[in-house]
Protein backbone atom coordinates (compact mmCIF):
# COMPACT_ATOMS: atom_id res chain seq x y z
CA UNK A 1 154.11 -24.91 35.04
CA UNK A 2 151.64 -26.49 37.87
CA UNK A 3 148.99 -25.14 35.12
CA UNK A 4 150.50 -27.04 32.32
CA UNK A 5 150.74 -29.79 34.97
CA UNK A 6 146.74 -29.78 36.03
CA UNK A 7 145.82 -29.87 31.42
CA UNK A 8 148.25 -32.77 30.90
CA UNK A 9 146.18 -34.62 33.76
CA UNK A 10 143.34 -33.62 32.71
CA UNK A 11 144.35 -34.55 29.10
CA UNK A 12 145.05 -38.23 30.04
CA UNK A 13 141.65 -38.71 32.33
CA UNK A 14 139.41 -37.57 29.08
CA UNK A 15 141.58 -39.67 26.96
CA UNK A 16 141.43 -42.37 29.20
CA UNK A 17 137.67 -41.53 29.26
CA UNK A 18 137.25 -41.91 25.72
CA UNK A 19 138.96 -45.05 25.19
CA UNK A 20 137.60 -46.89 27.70
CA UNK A 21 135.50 -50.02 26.21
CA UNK A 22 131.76 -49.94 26.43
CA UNK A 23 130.19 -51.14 29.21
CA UNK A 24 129.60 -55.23 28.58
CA UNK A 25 125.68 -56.31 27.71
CA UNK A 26 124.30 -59.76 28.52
CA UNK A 27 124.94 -62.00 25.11
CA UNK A 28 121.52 -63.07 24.11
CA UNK A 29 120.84 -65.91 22.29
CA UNK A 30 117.71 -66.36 19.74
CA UNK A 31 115.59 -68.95 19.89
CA UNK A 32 113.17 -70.44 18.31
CA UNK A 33 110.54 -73.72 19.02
CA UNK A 34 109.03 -77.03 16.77
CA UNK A 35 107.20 -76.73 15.03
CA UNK A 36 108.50 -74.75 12.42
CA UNK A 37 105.64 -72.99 10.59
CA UNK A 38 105.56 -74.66 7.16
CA UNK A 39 103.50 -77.36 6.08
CA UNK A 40 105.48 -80.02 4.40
CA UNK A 41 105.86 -84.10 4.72
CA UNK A 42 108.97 -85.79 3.55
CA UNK A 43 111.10 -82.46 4.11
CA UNK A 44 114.41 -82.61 2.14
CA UNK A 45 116.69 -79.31 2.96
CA UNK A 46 119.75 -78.31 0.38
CA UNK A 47 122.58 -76.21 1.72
CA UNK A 48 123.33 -74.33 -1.44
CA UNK A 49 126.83 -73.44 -0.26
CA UNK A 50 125.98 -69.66 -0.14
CA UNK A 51 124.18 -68.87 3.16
CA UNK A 52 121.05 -69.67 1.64
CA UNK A 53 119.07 -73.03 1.80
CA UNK A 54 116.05 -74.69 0.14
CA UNK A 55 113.40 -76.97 1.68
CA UNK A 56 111.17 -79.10 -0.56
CA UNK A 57 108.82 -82.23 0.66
CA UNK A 58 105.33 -83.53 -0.36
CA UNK A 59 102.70 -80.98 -0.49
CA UNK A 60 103.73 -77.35 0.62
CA UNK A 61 101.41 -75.33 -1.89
CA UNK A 62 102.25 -77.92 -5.15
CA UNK A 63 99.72 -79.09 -7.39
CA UNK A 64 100.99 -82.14 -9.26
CA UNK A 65 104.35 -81.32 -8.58
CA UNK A 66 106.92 -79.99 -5.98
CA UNK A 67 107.03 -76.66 -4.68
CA UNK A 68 109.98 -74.58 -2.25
CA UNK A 69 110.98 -72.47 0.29
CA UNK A 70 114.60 -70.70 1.04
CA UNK A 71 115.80 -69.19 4.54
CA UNK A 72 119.24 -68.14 6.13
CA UNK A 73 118.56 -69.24 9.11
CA UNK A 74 116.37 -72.60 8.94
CA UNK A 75 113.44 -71.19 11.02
CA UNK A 76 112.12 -68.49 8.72
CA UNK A 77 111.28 -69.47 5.40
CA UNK A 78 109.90 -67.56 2.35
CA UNK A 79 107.69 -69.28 0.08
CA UNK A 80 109.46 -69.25 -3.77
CA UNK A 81 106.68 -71.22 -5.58
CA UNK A 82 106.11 -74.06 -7.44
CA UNK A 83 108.78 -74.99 -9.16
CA UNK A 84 108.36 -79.21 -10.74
CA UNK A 85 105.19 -79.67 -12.71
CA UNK A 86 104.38 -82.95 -13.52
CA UNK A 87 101.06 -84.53 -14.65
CA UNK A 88 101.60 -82.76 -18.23
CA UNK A 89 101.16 -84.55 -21.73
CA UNK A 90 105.12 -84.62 -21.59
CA UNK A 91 105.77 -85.96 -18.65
CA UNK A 92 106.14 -89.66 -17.28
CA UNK A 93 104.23 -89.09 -14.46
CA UNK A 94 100.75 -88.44 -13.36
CA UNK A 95 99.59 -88.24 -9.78
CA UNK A 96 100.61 -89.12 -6.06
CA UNK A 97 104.03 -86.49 -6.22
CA UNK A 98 105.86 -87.50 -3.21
CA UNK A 99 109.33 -87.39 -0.84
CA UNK A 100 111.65 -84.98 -3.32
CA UNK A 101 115.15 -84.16 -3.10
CA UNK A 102 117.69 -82.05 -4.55
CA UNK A 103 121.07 -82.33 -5.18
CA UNK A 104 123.60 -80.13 -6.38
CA UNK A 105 126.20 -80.95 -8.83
CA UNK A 106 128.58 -78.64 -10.58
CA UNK A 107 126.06 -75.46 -11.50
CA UNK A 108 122.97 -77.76 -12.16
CA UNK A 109 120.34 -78.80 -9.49
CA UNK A 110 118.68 -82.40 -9.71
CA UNK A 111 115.37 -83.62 -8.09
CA UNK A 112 114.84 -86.87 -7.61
CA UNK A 113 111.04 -87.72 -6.30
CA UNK A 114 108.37 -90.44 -6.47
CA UNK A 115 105.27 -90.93 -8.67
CA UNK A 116 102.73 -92.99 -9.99
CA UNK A 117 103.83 -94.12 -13.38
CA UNK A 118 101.27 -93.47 -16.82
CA UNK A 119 102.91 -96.58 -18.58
CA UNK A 120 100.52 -99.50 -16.57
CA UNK A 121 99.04 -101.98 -18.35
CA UNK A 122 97.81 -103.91 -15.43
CA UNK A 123 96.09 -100.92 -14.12
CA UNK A 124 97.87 -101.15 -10.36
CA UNK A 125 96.87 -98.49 -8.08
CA UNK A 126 100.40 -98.29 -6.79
CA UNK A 127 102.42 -97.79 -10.24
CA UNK A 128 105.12 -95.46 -8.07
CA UNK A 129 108.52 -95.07 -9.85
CA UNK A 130 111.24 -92.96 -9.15
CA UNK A 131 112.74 -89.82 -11.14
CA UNK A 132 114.66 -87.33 -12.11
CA UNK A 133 114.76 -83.49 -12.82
CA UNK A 134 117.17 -80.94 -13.86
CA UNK A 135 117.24 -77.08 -13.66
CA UNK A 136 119.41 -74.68 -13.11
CA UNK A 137 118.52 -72.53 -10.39
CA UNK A 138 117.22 -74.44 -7.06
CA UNK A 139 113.91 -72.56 -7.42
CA UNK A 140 113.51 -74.58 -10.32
CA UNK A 141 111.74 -74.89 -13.20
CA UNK A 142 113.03 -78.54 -13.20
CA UNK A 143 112.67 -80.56 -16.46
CA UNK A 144 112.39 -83.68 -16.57
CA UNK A 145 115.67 -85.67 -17.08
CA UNK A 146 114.05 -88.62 -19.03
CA UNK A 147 110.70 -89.43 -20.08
CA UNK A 148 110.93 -92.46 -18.09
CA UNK A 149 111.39 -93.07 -14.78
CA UNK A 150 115.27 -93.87 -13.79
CA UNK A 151 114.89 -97.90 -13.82
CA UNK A 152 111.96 -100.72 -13.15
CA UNK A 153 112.96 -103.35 -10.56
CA UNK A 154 109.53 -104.66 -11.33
CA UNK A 155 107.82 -103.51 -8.07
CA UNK A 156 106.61 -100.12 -6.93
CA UNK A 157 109.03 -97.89 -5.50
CA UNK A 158 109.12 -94.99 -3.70
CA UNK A 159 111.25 -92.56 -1.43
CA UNK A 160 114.77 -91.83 -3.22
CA UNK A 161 117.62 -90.96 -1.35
CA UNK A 162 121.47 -90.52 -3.20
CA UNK A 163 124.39 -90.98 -1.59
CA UNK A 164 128.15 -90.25 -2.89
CA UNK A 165 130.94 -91.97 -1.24
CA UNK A 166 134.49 -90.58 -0.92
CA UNK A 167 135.65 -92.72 -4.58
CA UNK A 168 132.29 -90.23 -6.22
CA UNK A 169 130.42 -93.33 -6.97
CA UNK A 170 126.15 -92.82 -6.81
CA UNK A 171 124.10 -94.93 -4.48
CA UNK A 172 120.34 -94.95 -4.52
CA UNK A 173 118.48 -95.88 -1.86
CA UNK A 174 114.63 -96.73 -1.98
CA UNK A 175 111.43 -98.34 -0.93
CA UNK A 176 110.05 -101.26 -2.29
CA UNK A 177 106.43 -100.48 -1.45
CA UNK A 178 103.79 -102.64 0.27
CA UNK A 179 101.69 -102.96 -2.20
CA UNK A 180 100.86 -106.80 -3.20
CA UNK A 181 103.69 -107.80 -0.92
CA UNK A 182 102.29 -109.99 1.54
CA UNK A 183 105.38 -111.42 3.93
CA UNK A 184 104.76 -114.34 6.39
CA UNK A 185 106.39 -113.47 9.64
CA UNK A 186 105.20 -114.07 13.64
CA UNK A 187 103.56 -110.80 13.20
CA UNK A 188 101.90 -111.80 10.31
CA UNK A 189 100.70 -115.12 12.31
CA UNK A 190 99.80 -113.24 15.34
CA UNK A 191 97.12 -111.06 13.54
CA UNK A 192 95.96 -113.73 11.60
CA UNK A 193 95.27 -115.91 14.74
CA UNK A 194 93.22 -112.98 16.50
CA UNK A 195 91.39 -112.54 13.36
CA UNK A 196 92.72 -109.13 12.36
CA UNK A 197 94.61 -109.54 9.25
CA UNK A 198 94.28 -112.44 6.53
CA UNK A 199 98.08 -110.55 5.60
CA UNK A 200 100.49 -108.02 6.22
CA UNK A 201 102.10 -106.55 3.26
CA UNK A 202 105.83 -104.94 4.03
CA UNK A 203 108.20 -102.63 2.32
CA UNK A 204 111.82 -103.01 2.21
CA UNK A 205 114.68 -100.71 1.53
CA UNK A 206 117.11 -101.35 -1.24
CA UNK A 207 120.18 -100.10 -2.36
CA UNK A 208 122.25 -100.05 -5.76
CA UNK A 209 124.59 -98.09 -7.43
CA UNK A 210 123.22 -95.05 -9.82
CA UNK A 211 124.71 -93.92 -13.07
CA UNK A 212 126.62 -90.86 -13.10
CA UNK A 213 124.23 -89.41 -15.71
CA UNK A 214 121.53 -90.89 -13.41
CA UNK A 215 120.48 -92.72 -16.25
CA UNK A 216 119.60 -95.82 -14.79
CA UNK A 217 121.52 -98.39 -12.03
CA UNK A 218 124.28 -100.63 -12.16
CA UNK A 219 124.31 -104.08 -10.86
CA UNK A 220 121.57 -105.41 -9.11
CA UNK A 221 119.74 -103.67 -5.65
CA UNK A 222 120.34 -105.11 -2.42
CA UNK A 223 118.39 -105.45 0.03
CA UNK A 224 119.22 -103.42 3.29
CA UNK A 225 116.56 -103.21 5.75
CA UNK A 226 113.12 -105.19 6.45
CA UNK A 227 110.78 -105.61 9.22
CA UNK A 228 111.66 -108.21 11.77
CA UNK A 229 110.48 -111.54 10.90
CA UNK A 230 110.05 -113.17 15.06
CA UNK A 231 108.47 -111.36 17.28
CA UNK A 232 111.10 -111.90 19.75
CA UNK A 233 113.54 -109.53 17.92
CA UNK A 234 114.35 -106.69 19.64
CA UNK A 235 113.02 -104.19 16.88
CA UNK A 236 109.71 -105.94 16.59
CA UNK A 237 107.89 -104.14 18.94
CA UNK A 238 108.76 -100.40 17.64
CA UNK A 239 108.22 -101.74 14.24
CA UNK A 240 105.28 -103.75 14.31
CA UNK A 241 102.92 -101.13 15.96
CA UNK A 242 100.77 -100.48 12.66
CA UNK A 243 99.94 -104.37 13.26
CA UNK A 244 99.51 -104.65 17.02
CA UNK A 245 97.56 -101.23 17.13
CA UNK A 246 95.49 -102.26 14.17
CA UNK A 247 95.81 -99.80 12.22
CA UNK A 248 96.56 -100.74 8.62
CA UNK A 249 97.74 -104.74 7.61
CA UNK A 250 101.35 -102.78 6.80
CA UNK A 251 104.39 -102.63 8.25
CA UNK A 252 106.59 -99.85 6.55
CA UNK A 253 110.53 -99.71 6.06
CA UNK A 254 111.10 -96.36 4.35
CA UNK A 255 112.23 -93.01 3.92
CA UNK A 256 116.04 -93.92 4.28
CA UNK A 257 118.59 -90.89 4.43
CA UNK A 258 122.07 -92.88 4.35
CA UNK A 259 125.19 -90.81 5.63
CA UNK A 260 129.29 -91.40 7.18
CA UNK A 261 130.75 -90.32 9.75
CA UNK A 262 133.64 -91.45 11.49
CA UNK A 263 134.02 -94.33 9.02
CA UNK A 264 130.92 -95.77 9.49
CA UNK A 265 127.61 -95.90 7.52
CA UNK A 266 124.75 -94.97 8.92
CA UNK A 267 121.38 -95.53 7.35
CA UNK A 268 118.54 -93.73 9.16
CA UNK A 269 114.68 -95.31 8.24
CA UNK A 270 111.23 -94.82 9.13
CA UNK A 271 108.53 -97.30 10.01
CA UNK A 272 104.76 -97.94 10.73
CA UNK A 273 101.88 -96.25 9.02
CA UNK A 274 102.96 -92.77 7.43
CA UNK A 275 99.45 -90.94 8.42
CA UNK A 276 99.77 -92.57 11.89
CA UNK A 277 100.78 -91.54 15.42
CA UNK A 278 103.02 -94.03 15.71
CA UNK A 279 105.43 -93.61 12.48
CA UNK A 280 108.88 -93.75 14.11
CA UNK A 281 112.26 -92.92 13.22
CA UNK A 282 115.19 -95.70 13.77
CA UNK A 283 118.95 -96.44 12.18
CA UNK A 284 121.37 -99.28 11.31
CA UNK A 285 125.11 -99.12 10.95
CA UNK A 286 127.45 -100.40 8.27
CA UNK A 287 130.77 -100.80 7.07
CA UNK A 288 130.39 -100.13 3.35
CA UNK A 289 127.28 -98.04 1.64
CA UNK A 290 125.54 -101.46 0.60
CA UNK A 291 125.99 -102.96 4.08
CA UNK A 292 125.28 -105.38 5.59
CA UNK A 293 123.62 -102.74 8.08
CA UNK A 294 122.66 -104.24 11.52
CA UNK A 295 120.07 -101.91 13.13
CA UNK A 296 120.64 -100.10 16.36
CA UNK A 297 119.95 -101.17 20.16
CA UNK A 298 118.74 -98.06 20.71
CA UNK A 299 116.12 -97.43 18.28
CA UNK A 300 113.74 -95.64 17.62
CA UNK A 301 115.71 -92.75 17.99
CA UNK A 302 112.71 -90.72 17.10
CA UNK A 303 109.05 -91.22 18.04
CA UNK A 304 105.70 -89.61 19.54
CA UNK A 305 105.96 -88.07 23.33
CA UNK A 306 102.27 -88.12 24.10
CA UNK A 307 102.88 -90.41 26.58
CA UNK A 308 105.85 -87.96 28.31
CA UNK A 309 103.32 -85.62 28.22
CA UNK A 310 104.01 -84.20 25.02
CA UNK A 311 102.11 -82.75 21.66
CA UNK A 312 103.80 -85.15 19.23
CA UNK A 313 103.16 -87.76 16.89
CA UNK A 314 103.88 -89.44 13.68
CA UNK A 315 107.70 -88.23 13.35
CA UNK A 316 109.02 -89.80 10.45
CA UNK A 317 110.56 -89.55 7.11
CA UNK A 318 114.00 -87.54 8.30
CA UNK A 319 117.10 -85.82 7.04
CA UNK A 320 120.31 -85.16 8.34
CA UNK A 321 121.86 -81.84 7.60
CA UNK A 322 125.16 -80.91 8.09
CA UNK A 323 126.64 -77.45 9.12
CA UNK A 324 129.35 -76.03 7.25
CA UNK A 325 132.27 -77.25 9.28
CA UNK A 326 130.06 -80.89 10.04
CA UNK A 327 130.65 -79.59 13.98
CA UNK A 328 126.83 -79.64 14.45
CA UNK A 329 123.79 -82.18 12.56
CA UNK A 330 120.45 -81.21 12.35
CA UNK A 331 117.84 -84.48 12.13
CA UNK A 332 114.74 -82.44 9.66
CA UNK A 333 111.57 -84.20 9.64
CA UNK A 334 108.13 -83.91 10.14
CA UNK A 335 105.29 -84.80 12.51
CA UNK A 336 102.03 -83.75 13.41
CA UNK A 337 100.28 -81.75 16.71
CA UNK A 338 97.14 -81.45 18.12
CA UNK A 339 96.86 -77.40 16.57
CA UNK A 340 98.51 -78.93 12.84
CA UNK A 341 95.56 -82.08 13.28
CA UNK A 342 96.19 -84.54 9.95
CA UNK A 343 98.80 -81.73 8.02
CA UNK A 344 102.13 -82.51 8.69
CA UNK A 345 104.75 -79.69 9.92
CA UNK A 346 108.25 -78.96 10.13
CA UNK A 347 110.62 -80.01 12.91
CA UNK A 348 114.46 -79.60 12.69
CA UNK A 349 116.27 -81.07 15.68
CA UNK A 350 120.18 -81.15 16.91
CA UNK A 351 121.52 -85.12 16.18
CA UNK A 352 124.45 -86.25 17.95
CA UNK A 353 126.61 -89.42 17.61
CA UNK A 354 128.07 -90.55 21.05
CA UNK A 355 131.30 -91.76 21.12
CA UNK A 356 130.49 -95.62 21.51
CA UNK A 357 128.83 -94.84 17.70
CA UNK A 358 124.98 -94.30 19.16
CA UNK A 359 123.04 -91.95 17.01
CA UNK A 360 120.85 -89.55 19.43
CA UNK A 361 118.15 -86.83 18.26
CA UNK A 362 117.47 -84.10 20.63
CA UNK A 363 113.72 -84.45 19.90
CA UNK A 364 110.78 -84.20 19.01
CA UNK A 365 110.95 -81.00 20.85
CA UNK A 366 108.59 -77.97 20.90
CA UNK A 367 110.69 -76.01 23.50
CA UNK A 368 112.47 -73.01 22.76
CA UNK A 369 115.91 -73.61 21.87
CA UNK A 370 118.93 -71.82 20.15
CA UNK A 371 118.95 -71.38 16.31
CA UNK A 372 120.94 -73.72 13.95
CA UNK A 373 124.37 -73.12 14.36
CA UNK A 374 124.71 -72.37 10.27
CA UNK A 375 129.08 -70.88 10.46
């Protein structure tokens, strides 16, 4: 018996042995650091609900047209091609292909993007219209919805952005460019009395409601956002330094991304010279998607960090992307370095919203940092 006594101990220690769980390893976490190794401006990235998502934005490898890249994990991204041509005997459009997105709606894709428009009598050298594509795969090809662009407000326009509320109406949101829109303002004084500027042109956002068959508008745009008008405003500074820098007789308002949360709207804009170092990111909040939006106290929210020390400039011309669950936001947008020079690059950045309501991006950064939280 003692020997049946010494295997059953035995017995349990081995088993016990066995079973035991592995010893524990340190978690690691992967990270990765801005700026993201693509070459885009105006990045617009679609979650296409199946672990996969889709970047397009101005330039990227397109010719007269739009191009894309996919990833699963919104650092690594595969180039898929070309896949809008424009500039063809068909289409609308000629040159200057700029600031697409893409939407998805039942099992079709849609592209909305800015142009210069072939129907100009006048000859203007900023004709820019807005307009839509359709395809049915996100890597394209898109065809042209119309052979027009979606409406004429009678000024250029630029930098589409849709938005659907929780009733499913459309809301487009655009740029009325500078171009032949002088605006008197302090600023506008101020340069003119140092001898700068005979004029500064501005561009204003808009909003109106779109057509479910994106066809054309409904009602008449409003106007959301402009640049300040006294210089004593508290945005004037951040907005104005195209102007007080002398860069360009322009002051920008563009590049809106409009989202909710919480039950509030919040519209997110860019300003100052595009090619610049000091285009800059800010927001306003609303109660309704047409506003009236009054702009934050804390913008810009984004902006260069040369003077922190940092490699950053001209960050503009953002998204917001959502995880899955909405837990986490991701501000996209680009900027430029001293190794990228004039080509602008990829940044992707947490956003937060503080409980008072404050918007807050976590950027521009070019420190390592976890990945996207993307489940």
């Amino acid at each position: 018996m003692k020997h049946l006594h010494y295997i059953t101990i035995a017995a349990v220690l081995v088993f016990g042995l066995s079973c035991s769980p592995p010893p524990k390893q340190e978690a690691t976490t992967k990270t990765y650091s801005n700026p993201i190794n693509v070459e885009f401006g105006d990045p617009y990235i679609l979650d296409n609900g199946d672990g996969t998502y889709y970047m397009y934005g101005t330039g990227g490898g397109a010719k007269d047209g739009f191009a894309t890249y996919s990833s699963t994990d919104l650092v690594d991204w595969k180039f898929e091609g070309q896949v809008y041509f424009g500039n063809t005997d068909s289409s609308w459009n000629e040159k200057w292909f700029w600031a697409p997105e893409v939407y998805k709606r039942s099992d079709k894709y849609y592209i909305f993007f800015s142009a210069q428009w072939k129907e100009n009598p006048t000859n203007e050298e900023e004709n820019f219209m807005i307009g839509v594509a359709v395809a049915d795969s996100p890597t394209g090809p898109f065809v042209d919805l119309y052979d027009r662009p979606i409406f004429n407000p009678g000024y250029p326009i630029i930098d589409a952005n849709v938005f659907v509320d929780d009733d499913g109406k459309n809301y487009l949101y655009y740029s009325r460019a500078c171009y032949k829109h002088p605006v008197e303002s302090e600023v506008a004084d101020w340069a003119r009395e140092k001898g700068w500027y005979e004029e500064v042109e501005e561009s204003w956002v808009y909003g109106v409601e779109l057509k479910p068959d994106f066809s054309g508008v409904i009602g008449e745009p409003v106007l959301l956002l402009r640049p300040p008008v006294t210089m004593d405003d508290q945005q004037a500074e951040w907005e104005s330094r195209s102007v007080t820098a002398r860069e360009i007789n322009r002051r920008w308002t563009e590049g809106s991304f409009t989202f909710k949360k919480n039950g509030t709207y919040y519209i997110m804009y860019s300003a100052n010279y595009y090619a610049g170092k000091n285009y800059a990111v800010g927001y306003a909040t609303g109660a309704g998607p047409l506003g009236p939006f009054q702009k934050a106290a804390n913008n810009p929210v984004l902006q260069k960090n040369v003077e922190q020390g940092g490699d950053v400039t001209g960050t503009g011309h953002n998204m917001v992307l959502f995880s899955p669950d909405s837990s986490k936001m991701y501000c996209v947008y680009h900027g430029r370095t001293t190794a990228s020079g004039d080509n602008r690059v990829l940044f992707i950045d947490e956003l937060r919203i503080e409980e008072n309501g404050q918007l807050v991006v976590d950027g521009p950064s070019t420190t390592p940092k976890p990945y996207p939280v993307l489940r």
